[in-house]
Protein backbone atom coordinates (compact mmCIF):
# COMPACT_ATOMS: atom_id res chain seq x y z
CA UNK A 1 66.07 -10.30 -64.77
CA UNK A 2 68.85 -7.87 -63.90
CA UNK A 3 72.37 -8.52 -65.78
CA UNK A 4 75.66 -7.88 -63.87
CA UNK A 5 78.23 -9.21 -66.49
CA UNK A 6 80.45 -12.35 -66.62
CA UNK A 7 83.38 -11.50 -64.27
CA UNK A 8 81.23 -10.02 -61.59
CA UNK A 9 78.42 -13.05 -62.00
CA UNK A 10 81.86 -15.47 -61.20
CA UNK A 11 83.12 -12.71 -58.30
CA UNK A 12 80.10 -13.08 -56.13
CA UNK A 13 79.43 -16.50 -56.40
CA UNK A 14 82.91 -16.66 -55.16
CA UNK A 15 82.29 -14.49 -52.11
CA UNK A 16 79.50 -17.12 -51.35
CA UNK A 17 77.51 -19.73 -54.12
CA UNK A 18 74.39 -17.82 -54.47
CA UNK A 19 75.49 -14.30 -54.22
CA UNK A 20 75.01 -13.84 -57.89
CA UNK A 21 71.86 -15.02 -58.00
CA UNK A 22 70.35 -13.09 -55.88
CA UNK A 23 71.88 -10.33 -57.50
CA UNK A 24 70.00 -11.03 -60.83
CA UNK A 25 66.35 -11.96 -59.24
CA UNK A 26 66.91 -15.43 -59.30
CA UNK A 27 65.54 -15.93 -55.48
CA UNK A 28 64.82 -19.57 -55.30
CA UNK A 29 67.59 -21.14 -56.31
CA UNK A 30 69.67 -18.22 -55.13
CA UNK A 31 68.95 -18.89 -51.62
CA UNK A 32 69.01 -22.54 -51.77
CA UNK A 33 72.36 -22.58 -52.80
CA UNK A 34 73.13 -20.23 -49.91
CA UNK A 35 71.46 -22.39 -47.47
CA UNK A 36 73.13 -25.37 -48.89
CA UNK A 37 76.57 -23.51 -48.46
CA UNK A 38 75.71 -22.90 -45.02
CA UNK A 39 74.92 -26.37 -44.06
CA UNK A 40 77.79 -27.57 -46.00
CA UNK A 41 80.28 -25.09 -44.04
CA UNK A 42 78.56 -25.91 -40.50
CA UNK A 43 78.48 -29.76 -41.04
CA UNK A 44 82.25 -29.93 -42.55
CA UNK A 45 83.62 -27.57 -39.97
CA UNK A 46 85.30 -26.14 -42.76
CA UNK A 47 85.44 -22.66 -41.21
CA UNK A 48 87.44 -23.62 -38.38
CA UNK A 49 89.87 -25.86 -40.52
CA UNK A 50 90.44 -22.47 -42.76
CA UNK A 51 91.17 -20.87 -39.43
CA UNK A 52 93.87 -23.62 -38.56
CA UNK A 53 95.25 -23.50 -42.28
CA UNK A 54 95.79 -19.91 -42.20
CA UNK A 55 97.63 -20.16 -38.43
CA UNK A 56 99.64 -22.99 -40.36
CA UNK A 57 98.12 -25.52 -37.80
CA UNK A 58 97.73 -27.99 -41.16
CA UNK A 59 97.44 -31.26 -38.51
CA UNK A 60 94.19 -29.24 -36.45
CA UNK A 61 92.98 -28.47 -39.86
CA UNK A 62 92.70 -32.26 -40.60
CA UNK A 63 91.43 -33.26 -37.10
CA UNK A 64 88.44 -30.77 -37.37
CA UNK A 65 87.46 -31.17 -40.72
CA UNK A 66 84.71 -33.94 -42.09
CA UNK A 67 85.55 -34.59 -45.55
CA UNK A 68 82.37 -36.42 -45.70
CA UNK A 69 81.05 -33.09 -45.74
CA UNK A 70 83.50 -31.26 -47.39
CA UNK A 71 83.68 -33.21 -50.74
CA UNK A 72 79.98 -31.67 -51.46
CA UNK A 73 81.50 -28.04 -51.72
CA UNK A 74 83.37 -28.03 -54.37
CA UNK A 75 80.65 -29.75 -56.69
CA UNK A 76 78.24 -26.98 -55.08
CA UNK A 77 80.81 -23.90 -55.66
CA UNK A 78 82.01 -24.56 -59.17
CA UNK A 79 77.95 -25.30 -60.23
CA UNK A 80 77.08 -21.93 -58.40
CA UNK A 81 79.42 -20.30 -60.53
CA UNK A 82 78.72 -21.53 -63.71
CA UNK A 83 75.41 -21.21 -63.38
CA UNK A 84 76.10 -17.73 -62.53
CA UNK A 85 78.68 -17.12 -65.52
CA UNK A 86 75.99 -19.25 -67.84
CA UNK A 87 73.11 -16.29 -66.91
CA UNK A 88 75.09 -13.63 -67.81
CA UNK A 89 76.82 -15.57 -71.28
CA UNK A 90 75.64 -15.67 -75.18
CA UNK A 91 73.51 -18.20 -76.00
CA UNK A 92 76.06 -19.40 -78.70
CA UNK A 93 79.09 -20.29 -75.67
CA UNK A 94 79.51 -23.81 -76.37
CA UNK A 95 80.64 -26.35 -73.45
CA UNK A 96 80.88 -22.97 -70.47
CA UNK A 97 80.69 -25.99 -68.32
CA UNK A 98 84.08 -27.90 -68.66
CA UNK A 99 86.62 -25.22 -66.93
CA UNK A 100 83.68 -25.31 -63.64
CA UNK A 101 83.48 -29.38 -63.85
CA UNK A 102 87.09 -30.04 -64.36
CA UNK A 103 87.73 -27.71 -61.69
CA UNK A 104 85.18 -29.28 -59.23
CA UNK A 105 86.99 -32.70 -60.00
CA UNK A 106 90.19 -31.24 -59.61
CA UNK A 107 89.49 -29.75 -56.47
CA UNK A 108 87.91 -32.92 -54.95
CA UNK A 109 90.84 -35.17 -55.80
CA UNK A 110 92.91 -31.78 -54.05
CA UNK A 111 90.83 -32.64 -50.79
CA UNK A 112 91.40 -36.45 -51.28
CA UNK A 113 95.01 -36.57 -51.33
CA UNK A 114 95.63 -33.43 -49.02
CA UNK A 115 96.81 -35.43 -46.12
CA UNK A 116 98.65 -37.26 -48.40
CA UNK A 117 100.46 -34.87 -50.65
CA UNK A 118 103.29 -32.66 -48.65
CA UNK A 119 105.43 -29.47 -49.32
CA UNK A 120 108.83 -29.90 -47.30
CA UNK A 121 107.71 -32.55 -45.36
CA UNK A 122 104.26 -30.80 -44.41
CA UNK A 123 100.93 -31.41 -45.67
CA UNK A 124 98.82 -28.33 -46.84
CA UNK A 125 95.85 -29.43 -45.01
CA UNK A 126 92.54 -29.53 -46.97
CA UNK A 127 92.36 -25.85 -47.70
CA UNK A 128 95.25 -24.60 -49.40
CA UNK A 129 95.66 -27.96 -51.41
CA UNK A 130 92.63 -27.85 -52.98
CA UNK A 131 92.91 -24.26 -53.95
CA UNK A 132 95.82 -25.32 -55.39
CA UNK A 133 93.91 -27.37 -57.64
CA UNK A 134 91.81 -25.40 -59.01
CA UNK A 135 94.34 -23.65 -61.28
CA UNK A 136 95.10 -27.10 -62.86
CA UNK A 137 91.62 -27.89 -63.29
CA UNK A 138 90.71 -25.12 -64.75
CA UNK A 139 93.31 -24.99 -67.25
CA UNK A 140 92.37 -28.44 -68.46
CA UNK A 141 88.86 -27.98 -69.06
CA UNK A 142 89.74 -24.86 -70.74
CA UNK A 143 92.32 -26.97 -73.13
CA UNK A 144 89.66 -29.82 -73.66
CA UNK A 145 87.26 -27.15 -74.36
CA UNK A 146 89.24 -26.00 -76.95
CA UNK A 147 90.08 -28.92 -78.74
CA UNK A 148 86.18 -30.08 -78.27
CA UNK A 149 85.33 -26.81 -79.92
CA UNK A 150 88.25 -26.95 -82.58
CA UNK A 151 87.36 -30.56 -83.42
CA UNK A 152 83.59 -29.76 -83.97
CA UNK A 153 84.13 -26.86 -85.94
CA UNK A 154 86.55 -28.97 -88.30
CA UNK A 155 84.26 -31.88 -88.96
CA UNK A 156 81.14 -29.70 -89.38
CA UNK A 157 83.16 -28.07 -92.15
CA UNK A 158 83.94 -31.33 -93.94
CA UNK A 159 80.01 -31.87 -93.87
């Protein structure tokens, strides 16, 4: 299997979950998680509420968009990616997962409350809010990483 590195692994899976799987040989699940993107996108009319988000149209955004859809991409992004960034990692890179999963939570409450949350009186729509999110989410599983790590390494020293 072909290695492409960590931060190009995470940069094609964020053009589109799957990318960097392909890259590396990994054809199965490579293209399942592209065809699960694509249904995802169709099904959620996500494309066309991006389109309304980035014309600042944040109330079309809404209309078009079914979150019952939508709530399955972040899970489906942030595991492409790890799984991605896990492939090309160390063996010994304890807990990789916990910046991806917190951000996938983060990201889902984001498109929960993104009708609900507003900037000057106007929501962000479930695009921009969410991406919001992710910055928070990521940070947080990167601080309980640490302390996860920290912690282990202290009590395996008392042992």
């Amino acid at each position: 299997m072909k290695k492409i590195g960590k931060f190009q692994a995470i940069m094609w899976s964020i053009a589109l979950p799957g990318f960097s799987q392909l890259l590396t040989g990994h054809y199965f699940k490579g293209t399942l998680f592209v065809i699960t993107e694509i249904i995802i996108n169709v099904y959620s009319h996500f494309n066309s509420s991006i389109m309304y988000s980035y014309l600042g149209e944040f109330s079309k955004a809404e209309e078009v968009i079914n979150y019952e859809w939508l709530l399955f991409y972040a899970c489906l992004y942030f595991f492409a990616m790890w799984d991605a960034y896990q492939h090309e990692m160390p063996a010994n890179e304890e807990l990789s997962f916990l910046p991806f999963l917190s951000a996938a939570g983060f990201v889902t409450i984001g498109l929960i409350y993104s009708s609900k949350i507003t900037l000057f009186g106007q929501s962000l729509g479930p695009v921009f809010l969410p991406m919001i999110f992710v910055v928070p989410g990521v940070a947080i599983g990167l601080i309980v990483r640490y302390l996860l790590l920290k912690f282990s390494n202290q009590k395996r020293s008392y042992i």
